[in-house]
Protein backbone atom coordinates (compact mmCIF):
# COMPACT_ATOMS: atom_id res chain seq x y z
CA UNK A 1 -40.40 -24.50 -37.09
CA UNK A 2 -37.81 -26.89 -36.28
CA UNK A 3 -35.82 -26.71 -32.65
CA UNK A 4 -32.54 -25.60 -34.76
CA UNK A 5 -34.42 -23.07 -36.20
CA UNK A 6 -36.21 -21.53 -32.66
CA UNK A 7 -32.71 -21.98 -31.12
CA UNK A 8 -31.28 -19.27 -33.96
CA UNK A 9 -34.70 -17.31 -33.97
CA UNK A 10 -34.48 -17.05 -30.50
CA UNK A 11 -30.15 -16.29 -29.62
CA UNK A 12 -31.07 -13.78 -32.60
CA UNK A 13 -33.84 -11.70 -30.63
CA UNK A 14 -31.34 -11.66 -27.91
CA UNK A 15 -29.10 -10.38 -29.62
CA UNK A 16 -31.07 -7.83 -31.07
CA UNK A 17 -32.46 -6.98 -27.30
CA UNK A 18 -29.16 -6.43 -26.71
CA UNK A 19 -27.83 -4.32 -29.01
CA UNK A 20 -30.94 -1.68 -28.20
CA UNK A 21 -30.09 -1.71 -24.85
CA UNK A 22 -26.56 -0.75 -25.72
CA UNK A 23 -27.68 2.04 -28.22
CA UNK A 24 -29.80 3.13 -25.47
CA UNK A 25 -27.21 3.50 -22.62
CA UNK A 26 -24.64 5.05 -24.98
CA UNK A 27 -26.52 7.39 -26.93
CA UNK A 28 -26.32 9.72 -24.44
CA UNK A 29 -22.38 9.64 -24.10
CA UNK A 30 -22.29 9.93 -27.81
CA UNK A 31 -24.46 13.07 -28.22
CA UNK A 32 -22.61 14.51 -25.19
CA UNK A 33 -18.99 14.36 -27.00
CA UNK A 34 -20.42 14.95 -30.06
CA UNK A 35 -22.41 18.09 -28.89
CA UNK A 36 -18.91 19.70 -27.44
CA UNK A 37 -17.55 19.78 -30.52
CA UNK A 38 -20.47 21.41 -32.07
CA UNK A 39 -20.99 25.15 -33.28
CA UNK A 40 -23.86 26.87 -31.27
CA UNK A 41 -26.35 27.09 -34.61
CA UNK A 42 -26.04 23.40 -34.96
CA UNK A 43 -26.68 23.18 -31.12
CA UNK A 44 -30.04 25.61 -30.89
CA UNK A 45 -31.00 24.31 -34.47
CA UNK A 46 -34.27 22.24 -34.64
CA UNK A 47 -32.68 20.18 -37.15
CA UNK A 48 -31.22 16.43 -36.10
CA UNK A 49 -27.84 16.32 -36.53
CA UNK A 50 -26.38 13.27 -35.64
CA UNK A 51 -22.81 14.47 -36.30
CA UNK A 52 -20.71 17.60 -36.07
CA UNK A 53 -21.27 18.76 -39.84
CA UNK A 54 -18.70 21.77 -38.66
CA UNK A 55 -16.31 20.65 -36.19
CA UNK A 56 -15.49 23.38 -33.58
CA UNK A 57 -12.76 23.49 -30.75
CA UNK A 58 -14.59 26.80 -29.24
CA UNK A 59 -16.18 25.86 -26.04
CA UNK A 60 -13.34 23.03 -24.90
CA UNK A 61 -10.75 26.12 -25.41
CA UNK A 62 -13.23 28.46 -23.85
CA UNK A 63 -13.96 26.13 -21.15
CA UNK A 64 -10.30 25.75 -20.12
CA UNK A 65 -8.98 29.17 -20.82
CA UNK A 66 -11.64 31.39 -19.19
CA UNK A 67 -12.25 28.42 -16.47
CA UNK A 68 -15.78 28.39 -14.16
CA UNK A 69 -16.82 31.11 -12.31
CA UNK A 70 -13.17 32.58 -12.25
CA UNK A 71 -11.27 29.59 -11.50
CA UNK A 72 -9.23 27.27 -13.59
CA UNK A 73 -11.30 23.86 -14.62
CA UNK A 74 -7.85 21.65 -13.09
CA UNK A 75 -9.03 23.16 -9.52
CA UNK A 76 -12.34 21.56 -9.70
CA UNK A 77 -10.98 18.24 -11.28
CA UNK A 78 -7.88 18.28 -8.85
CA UNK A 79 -10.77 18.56 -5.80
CA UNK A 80 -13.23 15.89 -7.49
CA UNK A 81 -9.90 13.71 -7.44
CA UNK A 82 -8.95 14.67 -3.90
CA UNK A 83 -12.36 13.79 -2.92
CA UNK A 84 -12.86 10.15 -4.97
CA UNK A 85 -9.66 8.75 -4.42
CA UNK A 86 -9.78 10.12 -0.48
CA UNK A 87 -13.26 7.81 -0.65
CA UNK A 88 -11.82 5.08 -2.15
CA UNK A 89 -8.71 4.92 0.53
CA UNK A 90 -10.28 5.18 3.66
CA UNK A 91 -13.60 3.45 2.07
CA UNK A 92 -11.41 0.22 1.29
CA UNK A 93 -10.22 0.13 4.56
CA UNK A 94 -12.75 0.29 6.45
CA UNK A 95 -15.15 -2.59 4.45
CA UNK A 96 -12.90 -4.68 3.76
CA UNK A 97 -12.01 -5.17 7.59
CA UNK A 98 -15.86 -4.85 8.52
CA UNK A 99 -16.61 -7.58 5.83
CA UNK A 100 -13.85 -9.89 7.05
CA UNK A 101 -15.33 -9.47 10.63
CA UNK A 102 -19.18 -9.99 9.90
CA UNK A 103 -18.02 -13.19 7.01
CA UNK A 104 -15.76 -14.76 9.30
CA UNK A 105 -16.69 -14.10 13.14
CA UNK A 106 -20.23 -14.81 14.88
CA UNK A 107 -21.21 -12.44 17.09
CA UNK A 108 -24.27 -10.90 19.17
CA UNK A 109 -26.59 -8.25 16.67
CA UNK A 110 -24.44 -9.60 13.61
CA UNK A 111 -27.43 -10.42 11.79
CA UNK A 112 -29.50 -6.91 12.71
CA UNK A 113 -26.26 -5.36 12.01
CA UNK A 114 -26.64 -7.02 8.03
CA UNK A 115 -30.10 -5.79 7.72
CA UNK A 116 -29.28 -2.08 8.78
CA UNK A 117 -26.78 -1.99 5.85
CA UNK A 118 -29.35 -2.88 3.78
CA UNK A 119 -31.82 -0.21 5.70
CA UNK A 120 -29.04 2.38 5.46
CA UNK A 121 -29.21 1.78 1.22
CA UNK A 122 -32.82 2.40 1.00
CA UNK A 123 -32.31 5.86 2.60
CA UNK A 124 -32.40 8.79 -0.34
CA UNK A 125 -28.99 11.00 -0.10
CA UNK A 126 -31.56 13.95 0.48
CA UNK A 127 -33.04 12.60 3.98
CA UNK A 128 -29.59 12.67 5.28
CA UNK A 129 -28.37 16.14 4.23
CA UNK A 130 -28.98 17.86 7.79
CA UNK A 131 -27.97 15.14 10.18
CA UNK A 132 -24.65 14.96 7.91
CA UNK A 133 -24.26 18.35 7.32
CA UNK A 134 -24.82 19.28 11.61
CA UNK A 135 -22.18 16.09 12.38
CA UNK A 136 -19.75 17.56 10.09
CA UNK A 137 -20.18 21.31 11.37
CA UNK A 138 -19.74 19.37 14.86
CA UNK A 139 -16.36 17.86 13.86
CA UNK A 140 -15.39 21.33 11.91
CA UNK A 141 -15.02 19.88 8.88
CA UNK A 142 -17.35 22.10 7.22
CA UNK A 143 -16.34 24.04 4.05
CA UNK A 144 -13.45 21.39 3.90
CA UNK A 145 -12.74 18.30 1.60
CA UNK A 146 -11.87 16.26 4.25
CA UNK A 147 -15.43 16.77 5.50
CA UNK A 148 -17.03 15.66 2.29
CA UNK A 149 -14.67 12.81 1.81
CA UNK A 150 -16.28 11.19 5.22
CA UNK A 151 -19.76 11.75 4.13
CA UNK A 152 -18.90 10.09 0.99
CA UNK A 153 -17.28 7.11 2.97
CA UNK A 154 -20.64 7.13 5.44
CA UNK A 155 -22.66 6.60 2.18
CA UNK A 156 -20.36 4.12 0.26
CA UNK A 157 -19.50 2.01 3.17
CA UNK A 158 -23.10 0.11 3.32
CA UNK A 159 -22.55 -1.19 -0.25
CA UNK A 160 -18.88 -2.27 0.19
CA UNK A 161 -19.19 -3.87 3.16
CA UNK A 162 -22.33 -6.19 1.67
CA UNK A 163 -20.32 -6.62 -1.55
CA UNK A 164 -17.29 -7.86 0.19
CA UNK A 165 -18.42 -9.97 2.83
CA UNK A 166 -19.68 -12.10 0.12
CA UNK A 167 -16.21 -12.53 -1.42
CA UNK A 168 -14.80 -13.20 2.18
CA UNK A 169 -17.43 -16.10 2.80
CA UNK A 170 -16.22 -17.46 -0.50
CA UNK A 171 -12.76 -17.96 0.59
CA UNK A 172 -12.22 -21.44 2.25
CA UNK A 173 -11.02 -21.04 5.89
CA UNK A 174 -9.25 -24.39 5.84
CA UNK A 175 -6.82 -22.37 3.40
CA UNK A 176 -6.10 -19.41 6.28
CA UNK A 177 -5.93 -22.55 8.97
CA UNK A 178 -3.34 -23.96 6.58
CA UNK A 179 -1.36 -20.83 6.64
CA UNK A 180 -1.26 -20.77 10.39
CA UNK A 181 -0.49 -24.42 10.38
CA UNK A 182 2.62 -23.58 8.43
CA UNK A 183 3.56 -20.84 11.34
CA UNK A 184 1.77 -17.34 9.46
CA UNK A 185 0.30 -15.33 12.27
CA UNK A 186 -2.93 -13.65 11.51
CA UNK A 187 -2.06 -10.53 9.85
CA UNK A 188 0.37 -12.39 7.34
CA UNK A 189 -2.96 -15.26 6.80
CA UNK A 190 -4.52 -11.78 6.25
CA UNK A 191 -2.03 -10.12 3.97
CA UNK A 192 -0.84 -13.15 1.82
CA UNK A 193 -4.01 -15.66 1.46
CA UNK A 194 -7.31 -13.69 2.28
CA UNK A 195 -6.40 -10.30 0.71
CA UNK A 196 -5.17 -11.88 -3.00
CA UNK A 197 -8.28 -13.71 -2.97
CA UNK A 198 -11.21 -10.71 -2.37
CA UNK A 199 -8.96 -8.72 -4.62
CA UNK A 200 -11.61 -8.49 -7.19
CA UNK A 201 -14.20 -7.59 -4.77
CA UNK A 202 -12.73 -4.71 -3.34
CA UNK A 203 -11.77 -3.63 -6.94
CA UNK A 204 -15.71 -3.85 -7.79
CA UNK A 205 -16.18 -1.57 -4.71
CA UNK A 206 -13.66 1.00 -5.60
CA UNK A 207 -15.38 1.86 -9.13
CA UNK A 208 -18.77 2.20 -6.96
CA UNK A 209 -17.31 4.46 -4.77
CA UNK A 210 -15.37 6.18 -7.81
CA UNK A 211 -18.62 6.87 -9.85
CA UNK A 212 -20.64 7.75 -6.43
CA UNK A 213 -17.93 10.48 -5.10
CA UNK A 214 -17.09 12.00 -8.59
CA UNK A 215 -20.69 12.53 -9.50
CA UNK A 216 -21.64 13.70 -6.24
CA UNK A 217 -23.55 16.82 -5.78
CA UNK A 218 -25.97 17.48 -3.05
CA UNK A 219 -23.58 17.24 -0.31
CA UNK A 220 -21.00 19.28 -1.97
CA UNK A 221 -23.21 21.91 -2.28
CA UNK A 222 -24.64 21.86 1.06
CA UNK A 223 -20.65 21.20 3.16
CA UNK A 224 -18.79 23.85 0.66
CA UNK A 225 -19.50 27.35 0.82
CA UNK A 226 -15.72 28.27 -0.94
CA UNK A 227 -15.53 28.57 -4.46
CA UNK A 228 -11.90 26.77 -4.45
CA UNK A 229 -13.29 24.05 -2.73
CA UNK A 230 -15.92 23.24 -5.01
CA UNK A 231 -16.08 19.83 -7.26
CA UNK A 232 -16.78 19.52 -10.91
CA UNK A 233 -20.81 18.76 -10.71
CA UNK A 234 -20.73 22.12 -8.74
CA UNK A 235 -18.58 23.73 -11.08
CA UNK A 236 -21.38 22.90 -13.84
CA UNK A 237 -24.13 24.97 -12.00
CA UNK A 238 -22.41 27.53 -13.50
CA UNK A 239 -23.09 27.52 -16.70
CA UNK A 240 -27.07 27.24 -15.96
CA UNK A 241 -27.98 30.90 -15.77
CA UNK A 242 -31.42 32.78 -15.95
CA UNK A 243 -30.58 34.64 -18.84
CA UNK A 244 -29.80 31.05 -20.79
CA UNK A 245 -27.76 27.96 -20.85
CA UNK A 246 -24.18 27.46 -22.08
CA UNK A 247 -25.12 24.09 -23.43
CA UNK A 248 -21.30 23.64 -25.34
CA UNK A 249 -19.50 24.38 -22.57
CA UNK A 250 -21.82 21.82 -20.11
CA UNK A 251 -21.16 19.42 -23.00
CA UNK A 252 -17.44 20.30 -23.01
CA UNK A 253 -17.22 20.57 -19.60
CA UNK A 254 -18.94 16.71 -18.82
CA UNK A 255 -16.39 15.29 -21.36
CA UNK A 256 -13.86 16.38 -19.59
CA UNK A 257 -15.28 15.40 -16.80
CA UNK A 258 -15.92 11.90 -17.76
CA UNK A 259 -12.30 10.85 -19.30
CA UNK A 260 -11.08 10.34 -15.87
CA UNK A 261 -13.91 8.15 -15.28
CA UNK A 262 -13.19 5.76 -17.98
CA UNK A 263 -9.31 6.22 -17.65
CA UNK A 264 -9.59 4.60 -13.49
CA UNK A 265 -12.41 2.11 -14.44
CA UNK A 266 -9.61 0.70 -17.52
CA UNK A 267 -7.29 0.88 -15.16
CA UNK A 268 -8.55 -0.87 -12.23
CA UNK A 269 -10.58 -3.42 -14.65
CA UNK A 270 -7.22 -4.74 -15.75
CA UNK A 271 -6.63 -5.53 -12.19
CA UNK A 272 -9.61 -7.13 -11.44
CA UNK A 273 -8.99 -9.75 -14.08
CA UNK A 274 -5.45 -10.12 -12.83
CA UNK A 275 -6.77 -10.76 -9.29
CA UNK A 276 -9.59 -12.89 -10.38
CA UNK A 277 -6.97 -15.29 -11.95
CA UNK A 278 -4.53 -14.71 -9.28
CA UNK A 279 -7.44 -15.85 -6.99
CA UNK A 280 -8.45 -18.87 -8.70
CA UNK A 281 -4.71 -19.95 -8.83
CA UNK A 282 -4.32 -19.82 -5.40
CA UNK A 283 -7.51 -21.36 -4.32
């Protein structure tokens, strides 16, 4: 076989390797929206059927007419918003000032400080529910969103923090010490040159935190107690029952749940690629 030929033989296998690996993670998003829109014989049917050979409306309509456990759908997707965007916010904040303070100052325990972040990642969600859910009853945030918006934050920070101070330690400091050359004090070097530049990073860590808060479930079923308060992976407990499960209306149910999802990550993913050339620009 001739080097031309391996070269094609082998940019082909990848290729192939990566179109399974596609199929594989989206498979289960397709039979999801496809299964909402499915009559209930060809959902219990022991027949494979790829596609919706009758195409129903019944469980999205029944799903937001009759609501979850006799409360509209919007209140659980208005309190999964609350709750991700709240995590985001304060989330931001917070690691993107803690990066720029490990990345660009030395100081004593920094370096035990980077390996508990890591430490703190290793840690299952499920080893923390009672020392979170007794510093939250402390604070009297229990049974409240702004409760579960903190833990959130305590669990996301870790990651952003790591992710970030590796786009701080990117950015040159001769181009801040040229800003307060010029007269910029250190809040404008902050604003105007650092900020435009890790952008892209702290875009990266919003979608983690995103994902992580909307899908949450363990804490918001341990730090809410009222029904109105509850967030859409609660809300689809409901539908589990011991007499049987409502599989269209889970299926209906996680679609709906999962268009705000891809909505925020085509959103923000058209900012990232406007700060990542806004970023090389200015360096």
């Amino acid at each position: 076989m001739t080097p031309l030929a391996r070269r094609r033989l082998g940019k082909a296998t990848l290729n192939a390797l990566g179109v399974l690996v596609f199929a594989m993670a989206t498979f289960p998003v397709y039979w999801m929206v496809s299964t909402a829109f499915k009559t209930n014989d060809q959902i219990f049917t022991t027949d494979f059927i790829p596609f919706p050979t009758q195409f129903t409306l019944e469980h999205v309509q029944r799903v937001l007419s009759e609501g979850v456990a006799g409360h509209s759908i919007w209140l659980y997707l208005r309190n999964s918003a609350i709750v991700a965007l709240g995590t985001i916010v304060i989330g931001a904040v917070f690691a993107l000032l803690s990066a720029t303070a490990v990345a660009r100052f030395r100081f004593k325990g920094r370096t035990p400080f980077l390996a508990l972040l890591l430490i703190v990642q290793m840690i299952p969600a499920e080893a923390l529910v009672i020392p979170l859910f007794l510093s939250v009853k402390r604070l009297g945030l229990y049974d409240q969103l702004l409760g579960l918006i903190v833990t959130q934050v305590a669990l996301t920070l870790p990651f952003g923090i790591w992710m970030l101070r590796t786009f701080v330690a990117a950015v040159p400091k001769s181009l801040e010490e040229a800003a307060w050359i010029d007269g910029a004090g250190r809040f404008t070097t902050f604003w105007k040159v650092l900020f435009p530049l890790v952008a892209p990073g702290l875009v990266a860590t919003s979608i983690f935190s995103f994902i992580t808060a909307w899908n949450e479930l363990i804490m918001s079923l341990y730090l809410i107690s009222d029904p109105t308060k509850y967030t859409m992976p609660v809300a689809l407990q409901y539908f589990f029952g011991q007499k049987g499960t409502d599989w269209g209306a889970i299926m209906a149910t996680s679609t709906m749940m999962t268009i705000p999802v891809v909505v925020f990550f085509v959103v923000v993913q058209r900012r990232m690629v406007t700060g990542l050339v806004a970023g090389a620009v200015k360096g």
